[in-house]
C-alpha atoms as a PDB file:
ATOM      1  CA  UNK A   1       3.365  15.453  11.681  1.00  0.00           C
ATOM      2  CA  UNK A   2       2.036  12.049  11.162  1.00  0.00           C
ATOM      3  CA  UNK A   3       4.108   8.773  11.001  1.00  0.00           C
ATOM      4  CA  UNK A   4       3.270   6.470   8.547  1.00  0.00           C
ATOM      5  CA  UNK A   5       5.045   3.053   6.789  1.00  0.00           C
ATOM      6  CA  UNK A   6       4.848   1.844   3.775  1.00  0.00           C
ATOM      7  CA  UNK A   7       4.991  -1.577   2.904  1.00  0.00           C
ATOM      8  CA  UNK A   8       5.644  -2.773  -1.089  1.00  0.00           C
ATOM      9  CA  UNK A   9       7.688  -5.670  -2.361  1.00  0.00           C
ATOM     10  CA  UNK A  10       8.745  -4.417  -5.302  1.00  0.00           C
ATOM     11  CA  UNK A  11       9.895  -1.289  -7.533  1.00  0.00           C
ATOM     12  CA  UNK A  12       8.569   0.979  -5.124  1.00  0.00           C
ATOM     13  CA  UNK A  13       6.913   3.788  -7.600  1.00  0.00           C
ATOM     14  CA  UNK A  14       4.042   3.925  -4.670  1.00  0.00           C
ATOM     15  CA  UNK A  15       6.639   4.284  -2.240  1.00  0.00           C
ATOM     16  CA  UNK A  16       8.566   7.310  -4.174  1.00  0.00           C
ATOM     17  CA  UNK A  17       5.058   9.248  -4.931  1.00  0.00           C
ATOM     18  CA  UNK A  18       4.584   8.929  -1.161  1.00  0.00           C
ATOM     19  CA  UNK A  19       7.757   9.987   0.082  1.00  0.00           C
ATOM     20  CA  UNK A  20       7.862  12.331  -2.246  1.00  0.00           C
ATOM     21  CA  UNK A  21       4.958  13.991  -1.491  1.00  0.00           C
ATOM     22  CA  UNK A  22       5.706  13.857   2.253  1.00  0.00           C
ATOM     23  CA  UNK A  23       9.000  15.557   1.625  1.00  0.00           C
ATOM     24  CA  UNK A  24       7.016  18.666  -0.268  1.00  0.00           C
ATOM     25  CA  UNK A  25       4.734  18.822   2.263  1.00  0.00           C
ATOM     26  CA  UNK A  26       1.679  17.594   0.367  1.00  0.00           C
ATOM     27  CA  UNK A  27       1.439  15.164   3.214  1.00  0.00           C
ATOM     28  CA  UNK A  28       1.191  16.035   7.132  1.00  0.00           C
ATOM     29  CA  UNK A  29       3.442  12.993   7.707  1.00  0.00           C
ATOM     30  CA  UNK A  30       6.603  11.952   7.402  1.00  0.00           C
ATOM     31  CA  UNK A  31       7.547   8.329   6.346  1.00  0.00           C
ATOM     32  CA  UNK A  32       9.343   6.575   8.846  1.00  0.00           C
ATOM     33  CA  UNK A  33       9.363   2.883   7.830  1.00  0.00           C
ATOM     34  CA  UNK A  34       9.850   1.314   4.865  1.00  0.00           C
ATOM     35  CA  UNK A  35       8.770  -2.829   5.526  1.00  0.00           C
ATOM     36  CA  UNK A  36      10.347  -5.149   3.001  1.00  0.00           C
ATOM     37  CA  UNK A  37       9.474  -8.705   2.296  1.00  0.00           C
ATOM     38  CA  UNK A  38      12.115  -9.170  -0.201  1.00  0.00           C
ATOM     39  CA  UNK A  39      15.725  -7.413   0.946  1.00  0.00           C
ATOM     40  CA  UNK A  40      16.980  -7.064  -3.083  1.00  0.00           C
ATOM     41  CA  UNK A  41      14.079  -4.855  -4.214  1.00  0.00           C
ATOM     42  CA  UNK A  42      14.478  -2.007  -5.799  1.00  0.00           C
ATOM     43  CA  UNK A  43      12.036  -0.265  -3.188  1.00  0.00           C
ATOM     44  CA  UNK A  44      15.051  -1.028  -0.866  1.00  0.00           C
ATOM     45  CA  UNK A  45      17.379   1.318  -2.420  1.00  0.00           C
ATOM     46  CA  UNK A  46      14.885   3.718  -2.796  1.00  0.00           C
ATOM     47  CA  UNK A  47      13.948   4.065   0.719  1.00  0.00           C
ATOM     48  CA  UNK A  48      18.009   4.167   1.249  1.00  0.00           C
ATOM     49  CA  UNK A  49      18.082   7.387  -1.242  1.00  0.00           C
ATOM     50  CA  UNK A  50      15.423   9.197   1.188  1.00  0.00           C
ATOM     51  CA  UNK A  51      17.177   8.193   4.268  1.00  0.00           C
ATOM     52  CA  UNK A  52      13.704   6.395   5.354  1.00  0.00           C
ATOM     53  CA  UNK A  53      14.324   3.521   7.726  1.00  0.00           C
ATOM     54  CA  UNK A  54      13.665   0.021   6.798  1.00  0.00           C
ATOM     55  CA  UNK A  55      12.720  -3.599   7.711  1.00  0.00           C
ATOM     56  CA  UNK A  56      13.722  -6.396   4.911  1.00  0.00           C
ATOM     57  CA  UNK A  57      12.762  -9.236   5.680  1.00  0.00           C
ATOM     58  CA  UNK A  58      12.920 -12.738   4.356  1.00  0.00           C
ATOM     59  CA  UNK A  59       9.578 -14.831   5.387  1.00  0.00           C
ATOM     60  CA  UNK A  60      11.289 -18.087   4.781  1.00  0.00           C
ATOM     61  CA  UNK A  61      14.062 -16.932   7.163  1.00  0.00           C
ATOM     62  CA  UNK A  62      11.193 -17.569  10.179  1.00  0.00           C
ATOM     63  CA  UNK A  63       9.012 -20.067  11.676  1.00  0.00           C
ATOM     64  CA  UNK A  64       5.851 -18.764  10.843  1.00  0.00           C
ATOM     65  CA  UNK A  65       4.126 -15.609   9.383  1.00  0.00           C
ATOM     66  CA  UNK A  66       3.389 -14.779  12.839  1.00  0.00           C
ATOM     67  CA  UNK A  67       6.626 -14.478  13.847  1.00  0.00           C
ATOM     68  CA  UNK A  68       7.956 -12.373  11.413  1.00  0.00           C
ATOM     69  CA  UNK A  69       4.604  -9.933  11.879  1.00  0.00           C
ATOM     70  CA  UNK A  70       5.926  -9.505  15.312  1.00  0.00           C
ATOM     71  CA  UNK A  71       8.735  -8.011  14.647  1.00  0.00           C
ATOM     72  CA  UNK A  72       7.102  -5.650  12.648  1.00  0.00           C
ATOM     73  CA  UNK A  73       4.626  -4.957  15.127  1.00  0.00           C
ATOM     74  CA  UNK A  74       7.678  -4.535  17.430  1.00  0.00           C
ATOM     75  CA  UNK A  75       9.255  -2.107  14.436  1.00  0.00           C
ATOM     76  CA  UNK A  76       6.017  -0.499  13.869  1.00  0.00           C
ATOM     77  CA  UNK A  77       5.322   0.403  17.478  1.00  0.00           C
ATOM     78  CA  UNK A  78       8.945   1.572  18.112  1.00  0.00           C
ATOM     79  CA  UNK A  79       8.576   4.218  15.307  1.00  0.00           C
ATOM     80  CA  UNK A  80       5.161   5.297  16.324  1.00  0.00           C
ATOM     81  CA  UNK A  81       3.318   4.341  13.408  1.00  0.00           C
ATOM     82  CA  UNK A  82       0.144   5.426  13.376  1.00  0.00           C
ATOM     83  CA  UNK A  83      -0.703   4.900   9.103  1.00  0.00           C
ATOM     84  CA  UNK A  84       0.417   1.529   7.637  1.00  0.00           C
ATOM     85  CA  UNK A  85       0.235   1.921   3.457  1.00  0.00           C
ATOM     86  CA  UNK A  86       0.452  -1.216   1.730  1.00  0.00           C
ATOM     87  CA  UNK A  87       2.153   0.069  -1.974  1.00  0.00           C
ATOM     88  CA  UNK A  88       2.591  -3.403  -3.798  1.00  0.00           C
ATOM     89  CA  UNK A  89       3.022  -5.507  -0.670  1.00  0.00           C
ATOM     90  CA  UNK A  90       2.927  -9.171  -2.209  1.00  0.00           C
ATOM     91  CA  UNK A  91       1.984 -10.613   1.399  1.00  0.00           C
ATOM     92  CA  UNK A  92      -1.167 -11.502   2.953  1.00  0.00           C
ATOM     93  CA  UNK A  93      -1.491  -9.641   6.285  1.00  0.00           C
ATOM     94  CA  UNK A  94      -2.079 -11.932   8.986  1.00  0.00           C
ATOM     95  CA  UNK A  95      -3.900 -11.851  12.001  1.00  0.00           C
ATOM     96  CA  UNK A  96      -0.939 -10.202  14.119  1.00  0.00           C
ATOM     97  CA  UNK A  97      -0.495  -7.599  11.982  1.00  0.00           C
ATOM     98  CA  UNK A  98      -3.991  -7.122  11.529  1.00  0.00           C
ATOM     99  CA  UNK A  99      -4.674  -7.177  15.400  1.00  0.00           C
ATOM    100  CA  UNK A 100      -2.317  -4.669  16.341  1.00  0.00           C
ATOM    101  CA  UNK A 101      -3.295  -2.250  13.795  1.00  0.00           C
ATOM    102  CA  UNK A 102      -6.727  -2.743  12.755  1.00  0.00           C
ATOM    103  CA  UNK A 103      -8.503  -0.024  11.150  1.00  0.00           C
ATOM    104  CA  UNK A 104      -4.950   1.615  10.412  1.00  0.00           C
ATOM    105  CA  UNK A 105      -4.069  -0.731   7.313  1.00  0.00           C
ATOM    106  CA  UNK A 106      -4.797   0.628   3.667  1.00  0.00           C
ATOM    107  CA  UNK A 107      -4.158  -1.134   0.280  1.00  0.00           C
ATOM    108  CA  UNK A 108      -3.657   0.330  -3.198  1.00  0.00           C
ATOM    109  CA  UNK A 109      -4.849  -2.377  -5.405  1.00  0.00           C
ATOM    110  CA  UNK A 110      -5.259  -2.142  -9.353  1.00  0.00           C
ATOM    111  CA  UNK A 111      -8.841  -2.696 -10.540  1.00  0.00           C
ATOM    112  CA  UNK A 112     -11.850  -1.456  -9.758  1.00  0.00           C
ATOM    113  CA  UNK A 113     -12.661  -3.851  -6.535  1.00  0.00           C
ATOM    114  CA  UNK A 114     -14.103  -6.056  -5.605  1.00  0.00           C
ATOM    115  CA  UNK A 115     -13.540  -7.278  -9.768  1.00  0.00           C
ATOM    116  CA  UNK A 116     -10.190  -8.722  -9.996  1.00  0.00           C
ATOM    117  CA  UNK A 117      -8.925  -9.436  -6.405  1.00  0.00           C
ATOM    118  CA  UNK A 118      -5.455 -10.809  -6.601  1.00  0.00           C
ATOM    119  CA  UNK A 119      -2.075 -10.684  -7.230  1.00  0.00           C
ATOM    120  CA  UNK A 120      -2.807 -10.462 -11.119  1.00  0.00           C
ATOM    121  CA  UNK A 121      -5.675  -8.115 -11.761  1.00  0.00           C
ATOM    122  CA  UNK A 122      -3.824  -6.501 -14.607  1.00  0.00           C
ATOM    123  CA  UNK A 123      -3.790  -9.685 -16.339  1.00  0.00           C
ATOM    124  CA  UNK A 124      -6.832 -10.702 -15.582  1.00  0.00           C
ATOM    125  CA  UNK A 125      -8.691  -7.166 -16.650  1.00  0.00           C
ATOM    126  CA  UNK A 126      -7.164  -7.528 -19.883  1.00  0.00           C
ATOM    127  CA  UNK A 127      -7.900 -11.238 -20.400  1.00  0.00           C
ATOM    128  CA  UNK A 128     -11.776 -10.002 -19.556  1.00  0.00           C
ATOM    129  CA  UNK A 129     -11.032  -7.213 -22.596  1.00  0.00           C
ATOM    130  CA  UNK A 130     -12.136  -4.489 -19.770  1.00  0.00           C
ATOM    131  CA  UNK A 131     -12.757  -1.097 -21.699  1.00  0.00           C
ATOM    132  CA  UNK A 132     -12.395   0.669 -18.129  1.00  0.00           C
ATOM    133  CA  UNK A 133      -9.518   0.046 -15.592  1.00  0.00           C
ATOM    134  CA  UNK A 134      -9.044   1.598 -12.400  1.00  0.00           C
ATOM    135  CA  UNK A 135      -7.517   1.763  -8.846  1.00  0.00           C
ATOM    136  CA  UNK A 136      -8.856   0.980  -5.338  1.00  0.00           C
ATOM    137  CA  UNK A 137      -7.730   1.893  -2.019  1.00  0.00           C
ATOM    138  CA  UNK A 138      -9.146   0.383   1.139  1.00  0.00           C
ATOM    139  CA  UNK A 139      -8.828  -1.096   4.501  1.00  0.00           C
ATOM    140  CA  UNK A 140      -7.144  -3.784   4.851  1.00  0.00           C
ATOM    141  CA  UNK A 141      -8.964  -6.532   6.783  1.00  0.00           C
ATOM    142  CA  UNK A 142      -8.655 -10.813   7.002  1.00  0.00           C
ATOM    143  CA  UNK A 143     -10.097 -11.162   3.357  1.00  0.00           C
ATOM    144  CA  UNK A 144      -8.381 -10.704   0.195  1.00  0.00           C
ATOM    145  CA  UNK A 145      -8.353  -7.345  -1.309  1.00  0.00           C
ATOM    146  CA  UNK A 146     -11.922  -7.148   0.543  1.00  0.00           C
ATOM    147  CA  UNK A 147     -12.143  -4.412   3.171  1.00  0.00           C
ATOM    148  CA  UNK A 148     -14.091  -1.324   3.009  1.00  0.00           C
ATOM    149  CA  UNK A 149     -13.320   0.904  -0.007  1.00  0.00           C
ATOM    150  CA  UNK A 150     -12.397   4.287   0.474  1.00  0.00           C
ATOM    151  CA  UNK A 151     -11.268   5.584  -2.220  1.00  0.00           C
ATOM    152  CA  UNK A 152     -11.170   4.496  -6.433  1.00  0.00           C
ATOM    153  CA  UNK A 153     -10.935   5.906  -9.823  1.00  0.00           C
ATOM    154  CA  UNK A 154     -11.943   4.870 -13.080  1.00  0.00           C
ATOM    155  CA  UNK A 155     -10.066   5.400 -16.869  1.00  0.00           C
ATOM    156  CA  UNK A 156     -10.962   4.159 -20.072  1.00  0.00           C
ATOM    157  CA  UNK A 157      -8.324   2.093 -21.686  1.00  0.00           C
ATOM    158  CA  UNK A 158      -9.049   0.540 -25.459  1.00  0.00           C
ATOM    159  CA  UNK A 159      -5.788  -1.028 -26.195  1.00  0.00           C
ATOM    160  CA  UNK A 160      -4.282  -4.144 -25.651  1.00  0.00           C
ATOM    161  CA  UNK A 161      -0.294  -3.485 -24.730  1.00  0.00           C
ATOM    162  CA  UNK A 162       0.037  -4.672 -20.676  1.00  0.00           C
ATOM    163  CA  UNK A 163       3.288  -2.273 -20.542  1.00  0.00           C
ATOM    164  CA  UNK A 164       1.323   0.734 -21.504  1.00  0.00           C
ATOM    165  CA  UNK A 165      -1.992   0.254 -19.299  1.00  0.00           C
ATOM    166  CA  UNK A 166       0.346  -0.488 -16.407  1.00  0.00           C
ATOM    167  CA  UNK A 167       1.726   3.219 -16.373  1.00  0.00           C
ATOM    168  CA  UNK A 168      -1.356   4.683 -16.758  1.00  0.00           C
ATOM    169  CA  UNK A 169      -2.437   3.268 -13.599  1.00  0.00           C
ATOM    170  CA  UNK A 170       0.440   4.556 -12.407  1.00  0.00           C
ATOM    171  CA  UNK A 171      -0.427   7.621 -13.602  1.00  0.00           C
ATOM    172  CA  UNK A 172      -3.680   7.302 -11.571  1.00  0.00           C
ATOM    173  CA  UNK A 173      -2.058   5.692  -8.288  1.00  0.00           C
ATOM    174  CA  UNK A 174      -0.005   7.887  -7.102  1.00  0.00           C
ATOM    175  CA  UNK A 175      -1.928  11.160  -6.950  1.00  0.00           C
ATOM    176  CA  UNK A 176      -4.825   8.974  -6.086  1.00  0.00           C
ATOM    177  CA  UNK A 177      -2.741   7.135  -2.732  1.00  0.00           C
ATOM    178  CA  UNK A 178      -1.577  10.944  -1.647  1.00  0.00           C
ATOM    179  CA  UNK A 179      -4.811  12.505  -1.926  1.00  0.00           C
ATOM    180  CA  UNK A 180      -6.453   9.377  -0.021  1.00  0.00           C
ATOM    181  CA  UNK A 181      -3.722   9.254   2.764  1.00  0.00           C
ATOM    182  CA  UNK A 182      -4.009  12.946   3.569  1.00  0.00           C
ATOM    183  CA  UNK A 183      -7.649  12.811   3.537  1.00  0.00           C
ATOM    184  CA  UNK A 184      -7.397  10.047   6.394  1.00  0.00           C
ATOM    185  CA  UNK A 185      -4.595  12.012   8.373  1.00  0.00           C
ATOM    186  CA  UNK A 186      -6.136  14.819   8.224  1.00  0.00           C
ATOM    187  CA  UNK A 187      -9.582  12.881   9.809  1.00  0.00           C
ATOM    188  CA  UNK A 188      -9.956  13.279  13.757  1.00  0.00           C
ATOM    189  CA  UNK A 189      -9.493  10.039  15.266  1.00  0.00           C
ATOM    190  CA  UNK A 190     -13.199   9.226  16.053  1.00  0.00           C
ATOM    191  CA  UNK A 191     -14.146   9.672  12.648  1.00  0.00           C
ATOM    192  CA  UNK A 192     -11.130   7.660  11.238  1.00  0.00           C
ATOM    193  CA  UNK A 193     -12.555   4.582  13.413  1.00  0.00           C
ATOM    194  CA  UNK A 194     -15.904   5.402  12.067  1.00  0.00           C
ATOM    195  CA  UNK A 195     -14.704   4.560   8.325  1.00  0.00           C
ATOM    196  CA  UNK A 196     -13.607   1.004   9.214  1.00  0.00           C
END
């Protein structure tokens, strides 16, 4: 079994869909880690409810971004992590982080990259009056919401209501992240470096 983290900031629906599907063994990992930038999320409680270990944080708390990316190196490393799965982490990664697991970072980001990088391509999408939405996944790397893609999928969406397009890329992210994740653990570890 693989070990893989999951960092989000928020609700935490990526989180359950993962966790969930690890549990029913529609994963060939276990989550192990939950990081937390913001202790009062919901995510938090959710994580709690699976019994799935966690790290929440408050960035202000510590000198720098680099210091508080050590300690999740230092978290990471002690639980063997070998799959880090950003699920609505509102961070930039940093160069620690991204230097002690390069090539072992993913991102679930909602739009069709690389249109709408950002922390609000929902609103911006709409703004735009997109007719067809979608999710990305890829590697996580120093730009924003730039690294290789490795995974999307499109929808048409006519209407206008932010609530209602919002679950339907729900609807679309979380078979989309388990598929993608077990497609990469279930890669030997040459080719998995080969994707970067």
């Amino acid at each position: 079994m693989k070990r893989i983290a999951v960092f989000a900031s928020g609700s935490g629906t990526n989180f359950e869909a993962i966790v969930t599907a690890a549990e029913q063994g529609e994963l060939p990992a276990r989550v192990v880690l939950l990081v937390c930038d913001r202790p009062g999320a919901r995510v938090v409680e959710r994580a709690a409810a699976h019994g799935v270990e966690t790290l929440a944080f408050t960035p202000k708390e510590y000198a720098s971004k680099a210091d508080y990316e050590e300690e999740i190196v230092r978290r990471l490393d002690a639980a063997g992590v070998e799959l880090v799965c950003l699920a609505g982490y509102m961070r930039i990664v940093g160069e620690t982080l991204l230097g002690a697991y390069a090539g072992r970072i993913i991102n679930i980001h909602p739009s069709l990259l690389p249109a709408f990088r950002g922390a609000h391509a929902i609103e911006q999408a709409l703004a735009y009056g997109v007719k067809v939405f979608g999710v990305t996944i890829h590697y996580v790397d120093a730009t924003l919401d730039g690294g290789r893609i490795i995974a999307q999928r499109a929808f048409e969406y006519e209407g206008g209501d932010q609530a209602e397009l919002e679950a339907k890329i729900h609807a679309v992210e979380h078979p989309l992240y388990v598929e993608t994740i077990r497609r990469l653990l279930e890669m030997q570890p040459a080719a998995a470096k080969s994707e970067q």
